[in-house]
Protein backbone atom coordinates (compact mmCIF):
# COMPACT_ATOMS: atom_id res chain seq x y z
CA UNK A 1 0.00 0.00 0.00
CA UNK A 2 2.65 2.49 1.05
CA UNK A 3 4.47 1.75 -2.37
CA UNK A 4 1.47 2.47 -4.69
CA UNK A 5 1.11 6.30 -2.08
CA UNK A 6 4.21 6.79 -3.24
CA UNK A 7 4.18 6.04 -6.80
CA UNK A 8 0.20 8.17 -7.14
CA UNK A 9 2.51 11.26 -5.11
CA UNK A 10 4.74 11.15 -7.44
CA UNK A 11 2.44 11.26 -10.18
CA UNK A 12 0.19 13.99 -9.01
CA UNK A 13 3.61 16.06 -8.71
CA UNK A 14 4.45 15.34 -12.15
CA UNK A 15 0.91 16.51 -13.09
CA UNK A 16 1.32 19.86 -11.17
CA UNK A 17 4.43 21.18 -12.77
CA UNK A 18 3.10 23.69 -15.42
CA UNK A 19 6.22 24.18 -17.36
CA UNK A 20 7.65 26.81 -14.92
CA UNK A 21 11.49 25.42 -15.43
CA UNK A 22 10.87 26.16 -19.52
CA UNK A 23 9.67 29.19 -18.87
CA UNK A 24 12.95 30.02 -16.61
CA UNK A 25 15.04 29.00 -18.55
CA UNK A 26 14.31 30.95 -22.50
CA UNK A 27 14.08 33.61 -19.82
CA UNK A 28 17.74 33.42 -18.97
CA UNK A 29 18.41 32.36 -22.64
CA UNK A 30 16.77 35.68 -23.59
CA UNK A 31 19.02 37.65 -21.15
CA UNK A 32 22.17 35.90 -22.24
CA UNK A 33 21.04 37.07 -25.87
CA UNK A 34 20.73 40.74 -24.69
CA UNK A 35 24.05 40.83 -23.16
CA UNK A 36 25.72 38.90 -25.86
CA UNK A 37 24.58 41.86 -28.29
CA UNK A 38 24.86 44.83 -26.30
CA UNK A 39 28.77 43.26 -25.47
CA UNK A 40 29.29 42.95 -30.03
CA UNK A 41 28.00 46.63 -30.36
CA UNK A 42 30.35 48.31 -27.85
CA UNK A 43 32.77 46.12 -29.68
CA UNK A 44 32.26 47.69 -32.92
CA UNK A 45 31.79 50.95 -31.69
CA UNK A 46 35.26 50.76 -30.26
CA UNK A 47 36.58 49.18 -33.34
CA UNK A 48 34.82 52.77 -35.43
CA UNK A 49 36.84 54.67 -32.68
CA UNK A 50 40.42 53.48 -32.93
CA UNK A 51 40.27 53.90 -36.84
CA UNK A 52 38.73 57.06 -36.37
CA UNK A 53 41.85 58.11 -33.85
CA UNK A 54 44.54 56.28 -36.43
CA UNK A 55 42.71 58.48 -39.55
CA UNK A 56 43.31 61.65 -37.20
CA UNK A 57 47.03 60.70 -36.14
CA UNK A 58 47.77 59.93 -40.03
CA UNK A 59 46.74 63.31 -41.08
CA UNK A 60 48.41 64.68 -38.40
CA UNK A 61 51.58 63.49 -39.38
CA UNK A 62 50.88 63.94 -43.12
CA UNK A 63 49.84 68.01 -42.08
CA UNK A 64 52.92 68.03 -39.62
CA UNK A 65 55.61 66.78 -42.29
CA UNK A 66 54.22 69.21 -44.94
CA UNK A 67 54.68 71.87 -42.16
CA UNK A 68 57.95 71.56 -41.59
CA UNK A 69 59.20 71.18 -45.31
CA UNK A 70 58.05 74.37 -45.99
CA UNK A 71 59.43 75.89 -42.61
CA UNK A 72 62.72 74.62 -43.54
CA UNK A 73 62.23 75.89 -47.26
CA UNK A 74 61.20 79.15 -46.32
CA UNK A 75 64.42 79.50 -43.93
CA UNK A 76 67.23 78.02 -45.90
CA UNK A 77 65.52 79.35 -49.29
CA UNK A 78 64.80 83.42 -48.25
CA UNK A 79 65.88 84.07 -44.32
CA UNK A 80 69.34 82.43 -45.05
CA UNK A 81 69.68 82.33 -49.00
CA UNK A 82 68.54 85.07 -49.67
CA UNK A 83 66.16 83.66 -52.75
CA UNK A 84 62.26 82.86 -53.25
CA UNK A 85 62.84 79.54 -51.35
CA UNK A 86 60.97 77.98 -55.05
CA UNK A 87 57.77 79.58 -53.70
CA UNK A 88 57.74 82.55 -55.91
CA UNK A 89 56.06 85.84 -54.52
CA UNK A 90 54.30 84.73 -51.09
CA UNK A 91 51.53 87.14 -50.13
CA UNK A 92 51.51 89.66 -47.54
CA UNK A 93 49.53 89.16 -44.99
CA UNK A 94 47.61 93.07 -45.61
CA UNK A 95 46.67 91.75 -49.08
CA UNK A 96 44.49 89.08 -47.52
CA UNK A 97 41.88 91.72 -46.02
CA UNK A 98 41.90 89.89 -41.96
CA UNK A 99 42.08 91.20 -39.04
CA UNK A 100 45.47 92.97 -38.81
CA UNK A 101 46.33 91.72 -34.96
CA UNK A 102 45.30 88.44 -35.92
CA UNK A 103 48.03 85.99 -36.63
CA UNK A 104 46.36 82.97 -36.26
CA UNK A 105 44.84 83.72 -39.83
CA UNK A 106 41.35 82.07 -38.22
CA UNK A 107 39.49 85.12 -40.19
CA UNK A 108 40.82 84.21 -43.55
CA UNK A 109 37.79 82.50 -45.39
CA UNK A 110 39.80 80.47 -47.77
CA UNK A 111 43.19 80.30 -47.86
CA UNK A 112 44.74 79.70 -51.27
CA UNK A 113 45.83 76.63 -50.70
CA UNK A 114 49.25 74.75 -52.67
CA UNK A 115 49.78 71.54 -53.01
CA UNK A 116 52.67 70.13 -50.82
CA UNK A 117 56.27 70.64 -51.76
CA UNK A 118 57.46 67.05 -53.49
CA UNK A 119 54.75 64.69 -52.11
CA UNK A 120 52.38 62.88 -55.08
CA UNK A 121 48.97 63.21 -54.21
CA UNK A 122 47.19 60.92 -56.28
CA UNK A 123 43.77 60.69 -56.11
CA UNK A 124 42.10 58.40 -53.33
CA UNK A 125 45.59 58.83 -51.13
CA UNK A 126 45.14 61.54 -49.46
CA UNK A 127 46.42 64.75 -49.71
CA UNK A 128 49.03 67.50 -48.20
CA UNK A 129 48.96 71.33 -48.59
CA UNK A 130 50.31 74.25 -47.33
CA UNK A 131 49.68 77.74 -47.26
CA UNK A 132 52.57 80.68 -46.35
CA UNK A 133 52.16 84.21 -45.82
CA UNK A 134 54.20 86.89 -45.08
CA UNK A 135 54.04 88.86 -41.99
CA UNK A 136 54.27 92.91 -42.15
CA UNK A 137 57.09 93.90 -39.97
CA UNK A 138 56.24 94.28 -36.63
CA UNK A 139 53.25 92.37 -36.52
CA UNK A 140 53.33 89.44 -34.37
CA UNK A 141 56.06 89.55 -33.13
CA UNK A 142 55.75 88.58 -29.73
CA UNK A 143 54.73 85.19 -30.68
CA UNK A 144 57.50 85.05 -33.18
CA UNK A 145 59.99 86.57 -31.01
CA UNK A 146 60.06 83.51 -28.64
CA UNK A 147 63.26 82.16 -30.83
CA UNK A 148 65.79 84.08 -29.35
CA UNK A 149 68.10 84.87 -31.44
CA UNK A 150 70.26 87.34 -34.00
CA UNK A 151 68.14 88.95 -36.48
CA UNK A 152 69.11 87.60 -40.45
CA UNK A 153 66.36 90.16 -42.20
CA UNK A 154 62.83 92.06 -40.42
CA UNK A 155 60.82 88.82 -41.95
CA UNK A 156 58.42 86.54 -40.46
CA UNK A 157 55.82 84.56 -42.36
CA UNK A 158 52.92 82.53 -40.73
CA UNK A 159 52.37 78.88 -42.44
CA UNK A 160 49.54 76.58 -42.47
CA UNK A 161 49.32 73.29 -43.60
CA UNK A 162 46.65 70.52 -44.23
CA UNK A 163 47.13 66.85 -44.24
CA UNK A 164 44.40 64.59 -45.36
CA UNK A 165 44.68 60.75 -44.70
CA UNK A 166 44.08 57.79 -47.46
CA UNK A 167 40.72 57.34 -45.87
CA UNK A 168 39.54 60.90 -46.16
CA UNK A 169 37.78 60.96 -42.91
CA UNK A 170 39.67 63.84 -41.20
CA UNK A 171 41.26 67.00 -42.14
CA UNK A 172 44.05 68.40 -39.92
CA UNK A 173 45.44 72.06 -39.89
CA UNK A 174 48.61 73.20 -38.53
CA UNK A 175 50.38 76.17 -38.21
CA UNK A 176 53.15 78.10 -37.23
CA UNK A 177 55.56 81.58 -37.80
CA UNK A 178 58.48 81.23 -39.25
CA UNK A 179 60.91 84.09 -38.48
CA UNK A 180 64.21 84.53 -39.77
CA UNK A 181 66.31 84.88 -36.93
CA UNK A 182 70.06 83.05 -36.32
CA UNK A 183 69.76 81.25 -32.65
């Protein structure tokens, strides 16, 4: 008798279960499934960030090299040699129409830009540019008096150049003043 109470208990309790253990577990299934694709997203965002930060450090350096070619052009080629430097006539800064204490050139609509000194810029690689002006004496010169230093001639020119990487996703601009001064 007590084995056939035991077997009917066991029965009835198989009876009462009403799929609550399914029901648990696609829950935690469906959880697993959320957190599985919220974890792949911030993945890929962070993937779209680091190419986005190599894109910007690539034009930097592409904007930063162009930079200092012409620097070093414009100070071995007029401050010490006396020539054009193989830029021709640069333009004054007065002929531009900006603000005349502004020598960050930030008013200047649209600079006419050159392409790079001796860097192929073929299409879909990228690209490198500069742009130089020439300072009128006397004007900004306590920025470009912090070379200390013996005066070669009264010049100073400000230069800006733009670096583009192979991606064409960022732009960078750089600048700085060039003055011809023996330190």
């Amino acid at each position: 008798m007590t084995t056939s109470r035991n077997q009917m208990q066991r029965i009835s309790l198989v009876g009462r279960q009403r799929g609550v253990a399914l029901f648990v577990g696609l829950i935690m299934l469906l959880i697993l499934t959320l957190l599985g694709l919220s974890s792949s997203n911030v993945s890929i965002m962070q993937e779209r960030m680091a190419g986005n930060v190599a894109q910007y450090n690539q034009s930097f350096q592409i904007a930063e090299t162009v930079l200092r070619e012409v620097e070093t052009r414009i100070y071995n080629g007029i401050c010490l040699g006396g020539g054009s430097g193989g830029f021709g006539v640069l333009p004054n800064m007065d002929s531009l129409g900006v603000d005349p204490n502004d020598c960050t050139l930030s008013g200047l609509a649209s600079p006419a830009w050159q392409d790079a000194p001796g860097m192929s810029q073929p299409p879909g690689s990228g690209w490198a540019r500069y742009f130089a002006v020439e300072l009128p004496p006397n004007r900004c010169r306590e920025i470009a008096s912090s070379r200390e230093g013996n005066l070669l001639t009264g010049k100073s020119y400000i230069v800006l150049a733009s670096g583009q990487a192979p991606a064409g996703q960022s732009e960078v601009i750089v600048q700085s003043i060039v003055s011809c001064v023996q330190g």
